[in-house]
N, C-alpha and C. Protein backbone atom coordinates (compact mmCIF):
# COMPACT_ATOMS: atom_id res chain seq x y z
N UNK A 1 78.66 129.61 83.93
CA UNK A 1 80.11 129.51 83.93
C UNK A 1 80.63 130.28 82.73
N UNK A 2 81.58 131.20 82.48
CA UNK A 2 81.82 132.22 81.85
C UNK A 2 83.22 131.00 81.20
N UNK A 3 83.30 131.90 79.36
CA UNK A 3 84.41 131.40 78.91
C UNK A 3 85.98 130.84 79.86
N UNK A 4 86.67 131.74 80.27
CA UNK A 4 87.30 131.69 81.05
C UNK A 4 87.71 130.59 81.76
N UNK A 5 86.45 130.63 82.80
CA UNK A 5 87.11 129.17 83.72
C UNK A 5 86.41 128.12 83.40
N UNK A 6 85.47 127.98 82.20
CA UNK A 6 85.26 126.53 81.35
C UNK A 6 86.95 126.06 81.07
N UNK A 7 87.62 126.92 80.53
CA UNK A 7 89.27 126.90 79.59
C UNK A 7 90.06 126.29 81.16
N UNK A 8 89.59 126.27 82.15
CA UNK A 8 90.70 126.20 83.03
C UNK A 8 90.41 124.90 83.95
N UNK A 9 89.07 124.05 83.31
CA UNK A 9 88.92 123.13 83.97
C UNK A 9 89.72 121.76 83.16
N UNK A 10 90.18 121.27 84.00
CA UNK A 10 90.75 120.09 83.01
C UNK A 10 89.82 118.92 82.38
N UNK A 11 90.41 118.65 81.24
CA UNK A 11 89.39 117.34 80.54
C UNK A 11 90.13 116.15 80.78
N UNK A 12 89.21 115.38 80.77
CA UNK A 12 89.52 113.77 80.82
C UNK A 12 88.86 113.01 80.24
N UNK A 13 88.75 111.98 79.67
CA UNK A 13 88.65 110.92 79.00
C UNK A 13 87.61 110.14 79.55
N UNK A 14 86.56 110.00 79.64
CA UNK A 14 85.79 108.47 80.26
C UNK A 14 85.57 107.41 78.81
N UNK A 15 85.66 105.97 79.44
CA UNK A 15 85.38 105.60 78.32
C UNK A 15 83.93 104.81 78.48
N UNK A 16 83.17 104.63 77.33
CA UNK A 16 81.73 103.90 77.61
C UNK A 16 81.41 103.15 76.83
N UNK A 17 80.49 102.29 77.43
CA UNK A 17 80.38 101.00 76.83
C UNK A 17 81.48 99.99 77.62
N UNK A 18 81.29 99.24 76.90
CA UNK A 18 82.23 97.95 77.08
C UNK A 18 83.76 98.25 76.79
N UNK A 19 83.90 99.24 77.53
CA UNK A 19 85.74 99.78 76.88
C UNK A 19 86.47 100.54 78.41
N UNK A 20 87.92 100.06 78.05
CA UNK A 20 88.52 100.72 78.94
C UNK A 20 89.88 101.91 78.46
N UNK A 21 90.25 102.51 79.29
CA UNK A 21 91.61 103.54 78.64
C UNK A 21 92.24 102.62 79.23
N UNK A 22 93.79 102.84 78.39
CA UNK A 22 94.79 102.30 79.13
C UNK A 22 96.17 103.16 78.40
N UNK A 23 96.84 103.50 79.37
CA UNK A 23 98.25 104.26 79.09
C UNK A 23 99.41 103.25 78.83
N UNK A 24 99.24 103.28 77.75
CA UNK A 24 100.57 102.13 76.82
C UNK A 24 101.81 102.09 77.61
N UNK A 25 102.31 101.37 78.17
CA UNK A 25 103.91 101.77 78.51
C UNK A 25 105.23 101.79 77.29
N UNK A 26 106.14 102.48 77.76
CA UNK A 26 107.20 102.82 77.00
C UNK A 26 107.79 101.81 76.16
N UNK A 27 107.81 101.66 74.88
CA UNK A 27 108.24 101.22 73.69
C UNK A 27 109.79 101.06 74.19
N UNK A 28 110.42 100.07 74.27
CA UNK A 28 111.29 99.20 74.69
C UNK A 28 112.31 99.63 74.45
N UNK A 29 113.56 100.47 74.61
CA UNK A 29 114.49 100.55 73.64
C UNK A 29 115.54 99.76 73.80
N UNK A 30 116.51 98.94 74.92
CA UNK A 30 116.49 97.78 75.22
C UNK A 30 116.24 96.26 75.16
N UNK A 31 116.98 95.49 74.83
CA UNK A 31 116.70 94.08 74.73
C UNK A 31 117.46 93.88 76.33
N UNK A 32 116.36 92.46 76.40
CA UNK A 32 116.63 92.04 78.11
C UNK A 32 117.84 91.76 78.17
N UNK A 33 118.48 91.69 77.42
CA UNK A 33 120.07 90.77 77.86
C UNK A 33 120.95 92.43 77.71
N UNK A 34 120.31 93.81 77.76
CA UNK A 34 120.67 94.74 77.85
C UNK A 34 121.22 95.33 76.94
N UNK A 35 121.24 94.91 75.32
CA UNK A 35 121.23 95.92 73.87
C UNK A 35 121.10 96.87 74.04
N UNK A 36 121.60 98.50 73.53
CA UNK A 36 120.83 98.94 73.00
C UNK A 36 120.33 99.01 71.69
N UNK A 37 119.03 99.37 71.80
CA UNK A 37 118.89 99.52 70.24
C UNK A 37 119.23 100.95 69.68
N UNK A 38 119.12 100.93 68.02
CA UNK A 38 119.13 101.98 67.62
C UNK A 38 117.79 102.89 67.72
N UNK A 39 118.09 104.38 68.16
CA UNK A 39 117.08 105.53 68.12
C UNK A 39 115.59 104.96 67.27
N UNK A 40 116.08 104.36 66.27
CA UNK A 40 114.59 104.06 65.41
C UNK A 40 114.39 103.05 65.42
N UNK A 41 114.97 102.01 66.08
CA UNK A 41 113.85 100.97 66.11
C UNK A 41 113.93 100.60 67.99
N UNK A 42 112.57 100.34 68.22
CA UNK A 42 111.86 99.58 69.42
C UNK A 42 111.18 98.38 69.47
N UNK A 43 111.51 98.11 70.66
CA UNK A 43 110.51 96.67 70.89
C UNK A 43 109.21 97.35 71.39
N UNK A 44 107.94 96.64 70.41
CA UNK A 44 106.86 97.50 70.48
C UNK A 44 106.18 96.86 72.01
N UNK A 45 105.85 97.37 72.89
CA UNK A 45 105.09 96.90 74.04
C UNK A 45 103.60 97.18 73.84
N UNK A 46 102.89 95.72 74.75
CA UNK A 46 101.24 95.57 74.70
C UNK A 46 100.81 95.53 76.09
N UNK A 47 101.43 96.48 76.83
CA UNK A 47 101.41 96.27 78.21
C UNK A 47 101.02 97.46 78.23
N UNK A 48 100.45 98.02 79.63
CA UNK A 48 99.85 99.47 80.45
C UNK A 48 99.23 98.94 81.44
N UNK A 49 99.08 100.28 82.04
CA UNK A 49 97.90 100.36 83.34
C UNK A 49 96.06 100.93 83.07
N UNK A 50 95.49 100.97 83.53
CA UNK A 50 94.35 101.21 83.53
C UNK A 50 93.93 102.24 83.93
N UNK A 51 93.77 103.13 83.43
CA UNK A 51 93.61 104.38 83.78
C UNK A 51 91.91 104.68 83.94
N UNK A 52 91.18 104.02 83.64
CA UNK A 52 89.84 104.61 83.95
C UNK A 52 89.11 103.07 83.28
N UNK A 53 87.91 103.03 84.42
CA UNK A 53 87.23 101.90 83.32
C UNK A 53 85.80 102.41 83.42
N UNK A 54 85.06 102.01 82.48
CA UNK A 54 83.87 102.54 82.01
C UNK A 54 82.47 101.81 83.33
N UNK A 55 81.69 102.48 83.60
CA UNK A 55 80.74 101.97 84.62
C UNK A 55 80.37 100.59 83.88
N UNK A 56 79.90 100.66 83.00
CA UNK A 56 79.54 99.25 82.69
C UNK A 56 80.64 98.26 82.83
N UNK A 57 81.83 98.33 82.26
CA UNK A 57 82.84 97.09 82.88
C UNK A 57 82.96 97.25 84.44
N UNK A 58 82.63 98.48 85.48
CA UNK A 58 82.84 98.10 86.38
C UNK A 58 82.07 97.26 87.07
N UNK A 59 80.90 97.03 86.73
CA UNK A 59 79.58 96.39 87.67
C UNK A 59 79.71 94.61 86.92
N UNK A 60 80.48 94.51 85.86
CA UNK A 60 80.47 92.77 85.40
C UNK A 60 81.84 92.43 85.90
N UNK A 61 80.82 91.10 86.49
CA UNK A 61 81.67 90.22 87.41
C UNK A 61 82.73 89.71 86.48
N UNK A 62 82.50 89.18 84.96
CA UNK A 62 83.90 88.62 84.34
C UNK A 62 84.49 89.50 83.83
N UNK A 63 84.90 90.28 84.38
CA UNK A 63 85.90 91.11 83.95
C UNK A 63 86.47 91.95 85.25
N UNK A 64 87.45 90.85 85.97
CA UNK A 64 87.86 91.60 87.38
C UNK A 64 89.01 92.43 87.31
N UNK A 65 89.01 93.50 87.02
CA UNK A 65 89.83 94.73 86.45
C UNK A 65 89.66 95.71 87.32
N UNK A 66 90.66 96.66 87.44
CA UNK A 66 90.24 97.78 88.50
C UNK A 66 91.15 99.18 87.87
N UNK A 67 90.98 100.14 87.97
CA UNK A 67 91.70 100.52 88.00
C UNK A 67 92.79 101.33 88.19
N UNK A 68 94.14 101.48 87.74
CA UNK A 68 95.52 101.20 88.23
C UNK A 68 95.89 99.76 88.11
N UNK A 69 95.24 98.54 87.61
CA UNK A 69 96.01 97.34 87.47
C UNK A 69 96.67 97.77 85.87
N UNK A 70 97.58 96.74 85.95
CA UNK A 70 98.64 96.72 84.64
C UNK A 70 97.82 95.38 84.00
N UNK A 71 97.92 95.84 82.78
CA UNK A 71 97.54 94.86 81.76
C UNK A 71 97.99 94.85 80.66
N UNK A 72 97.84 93.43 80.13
CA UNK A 72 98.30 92.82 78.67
C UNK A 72 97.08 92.79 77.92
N UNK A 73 97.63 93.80 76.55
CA UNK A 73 95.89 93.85 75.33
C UNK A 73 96.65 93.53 74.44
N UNK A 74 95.68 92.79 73.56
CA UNK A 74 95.66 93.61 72.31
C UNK A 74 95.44 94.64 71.35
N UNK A 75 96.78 95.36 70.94
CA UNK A 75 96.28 96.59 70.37
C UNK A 75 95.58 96.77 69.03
N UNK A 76 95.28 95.46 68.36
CA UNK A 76 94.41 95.59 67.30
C UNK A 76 93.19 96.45 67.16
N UNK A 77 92.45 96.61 68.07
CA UNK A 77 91.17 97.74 67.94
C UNK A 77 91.43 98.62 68.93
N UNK A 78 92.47 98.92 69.25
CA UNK A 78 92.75 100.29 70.08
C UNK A 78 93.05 101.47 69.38
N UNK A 79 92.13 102.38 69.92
CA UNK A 79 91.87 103.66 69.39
C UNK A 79 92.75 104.75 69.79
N UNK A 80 93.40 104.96 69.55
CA UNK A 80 94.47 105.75 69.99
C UNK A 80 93.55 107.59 70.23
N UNK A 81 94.10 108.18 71.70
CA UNK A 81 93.39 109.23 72.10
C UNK A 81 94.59 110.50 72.03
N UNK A 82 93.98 111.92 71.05
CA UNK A 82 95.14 112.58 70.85
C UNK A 82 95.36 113.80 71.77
N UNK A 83 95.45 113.14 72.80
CA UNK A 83 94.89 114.12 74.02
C UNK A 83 96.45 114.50 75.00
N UNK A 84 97.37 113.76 74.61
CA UNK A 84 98.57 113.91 75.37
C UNK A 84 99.78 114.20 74.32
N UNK A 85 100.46 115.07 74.67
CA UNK A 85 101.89 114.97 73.51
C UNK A 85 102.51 113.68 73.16
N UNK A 86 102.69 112.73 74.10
CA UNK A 86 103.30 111.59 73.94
C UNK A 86 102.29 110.55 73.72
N UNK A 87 100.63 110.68 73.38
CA UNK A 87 99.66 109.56 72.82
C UNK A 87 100.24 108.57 73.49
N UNK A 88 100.40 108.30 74.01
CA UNK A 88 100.03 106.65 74.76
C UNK A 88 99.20 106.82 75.82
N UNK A 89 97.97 107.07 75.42
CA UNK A 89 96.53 106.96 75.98
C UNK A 89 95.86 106.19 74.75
N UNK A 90 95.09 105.07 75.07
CA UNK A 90 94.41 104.55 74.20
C UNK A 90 93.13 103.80 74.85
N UNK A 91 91.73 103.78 74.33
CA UNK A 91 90.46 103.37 74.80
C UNK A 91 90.66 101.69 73.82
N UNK A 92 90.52 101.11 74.40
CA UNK A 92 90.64 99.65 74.36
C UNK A 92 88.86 99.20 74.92
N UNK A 93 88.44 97.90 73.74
CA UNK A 93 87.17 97.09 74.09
C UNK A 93 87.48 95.90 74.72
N UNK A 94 87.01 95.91 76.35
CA UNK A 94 87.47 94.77 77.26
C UNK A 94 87.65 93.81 76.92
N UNK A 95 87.31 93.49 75.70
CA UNK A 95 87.38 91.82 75.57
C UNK A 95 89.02 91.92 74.83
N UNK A 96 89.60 93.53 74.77
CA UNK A 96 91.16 93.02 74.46
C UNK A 96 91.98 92.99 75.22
N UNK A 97 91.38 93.15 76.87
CA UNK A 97 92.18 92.71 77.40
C UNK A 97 92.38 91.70 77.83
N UNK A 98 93.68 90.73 78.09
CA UNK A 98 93.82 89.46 77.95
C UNK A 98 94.66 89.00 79.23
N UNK A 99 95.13 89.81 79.93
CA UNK A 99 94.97 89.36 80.71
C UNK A 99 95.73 90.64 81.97
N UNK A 100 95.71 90.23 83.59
CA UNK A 100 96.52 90.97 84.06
C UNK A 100 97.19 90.80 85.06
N UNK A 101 98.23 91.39 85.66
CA UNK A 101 99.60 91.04 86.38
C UNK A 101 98.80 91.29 87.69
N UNK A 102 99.43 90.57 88.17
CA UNK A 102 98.47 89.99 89.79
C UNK A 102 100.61 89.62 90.85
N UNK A 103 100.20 90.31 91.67
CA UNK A 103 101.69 89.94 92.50
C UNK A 103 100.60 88.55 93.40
N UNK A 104 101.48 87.62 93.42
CA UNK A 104 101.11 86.41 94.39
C UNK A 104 100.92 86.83 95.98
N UNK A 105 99.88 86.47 96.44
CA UNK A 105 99.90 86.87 97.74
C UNK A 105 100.61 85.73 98.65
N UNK A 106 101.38 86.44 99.61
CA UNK A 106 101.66 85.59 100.81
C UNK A 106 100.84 85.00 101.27
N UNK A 107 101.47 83.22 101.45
CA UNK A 107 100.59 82.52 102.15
C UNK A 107 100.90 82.22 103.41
């Protein structure tokens, strides 16, 4: 494979080990009762979707995650990935995620 079209293949992110990516959602600028806030300050959000999960979280049963589900972490050991202009890509260790949004099924 010649310089060239190495440069033209796109990269992506896997994560390994016991870790997943997850794309942060948008930093709040809004309060629910419909504020706005000012330009510099946000309500910081711990919410995203799942953008890729690592083979090993996919094959363990306690950790029923898929992904494209939305989830609630903690961002304390999230590694932030500088791979997008807007960084909200971050590799997260499953055990921060805490939990995730499930729509109720019809009974």
């Amino acid at each position: 494979m010649n310089k060239a079209s190495r440069s033209q293949q796109l990269e992506i992110v896997e994560p390994i080990g016991n870790r997943v990516l997850i794309r942060k959602d948008e930093d709040k600028k809004t309060t629910k009762g419909g504020i706005e806030l000012p330009g510099n300050i946000e309500i910081p959000t711990i919410t995203g979707r799942l953008v890729a999960v690592s083979a090993q979280v996919e094959r363990d049963e306690d950790y029923p995650i898929a992904q494209y589900d939305k989830v609630l972490f903690n961002p304390k050991n999230a590694v932030p990935v500088d791979f997008e202009g807007d960084n909200r890509l971050f590799v997260v260790p499953v055990e921060d995620v805490v939990a995730v949004f499930r729509r109720e099924k019809d009974r």
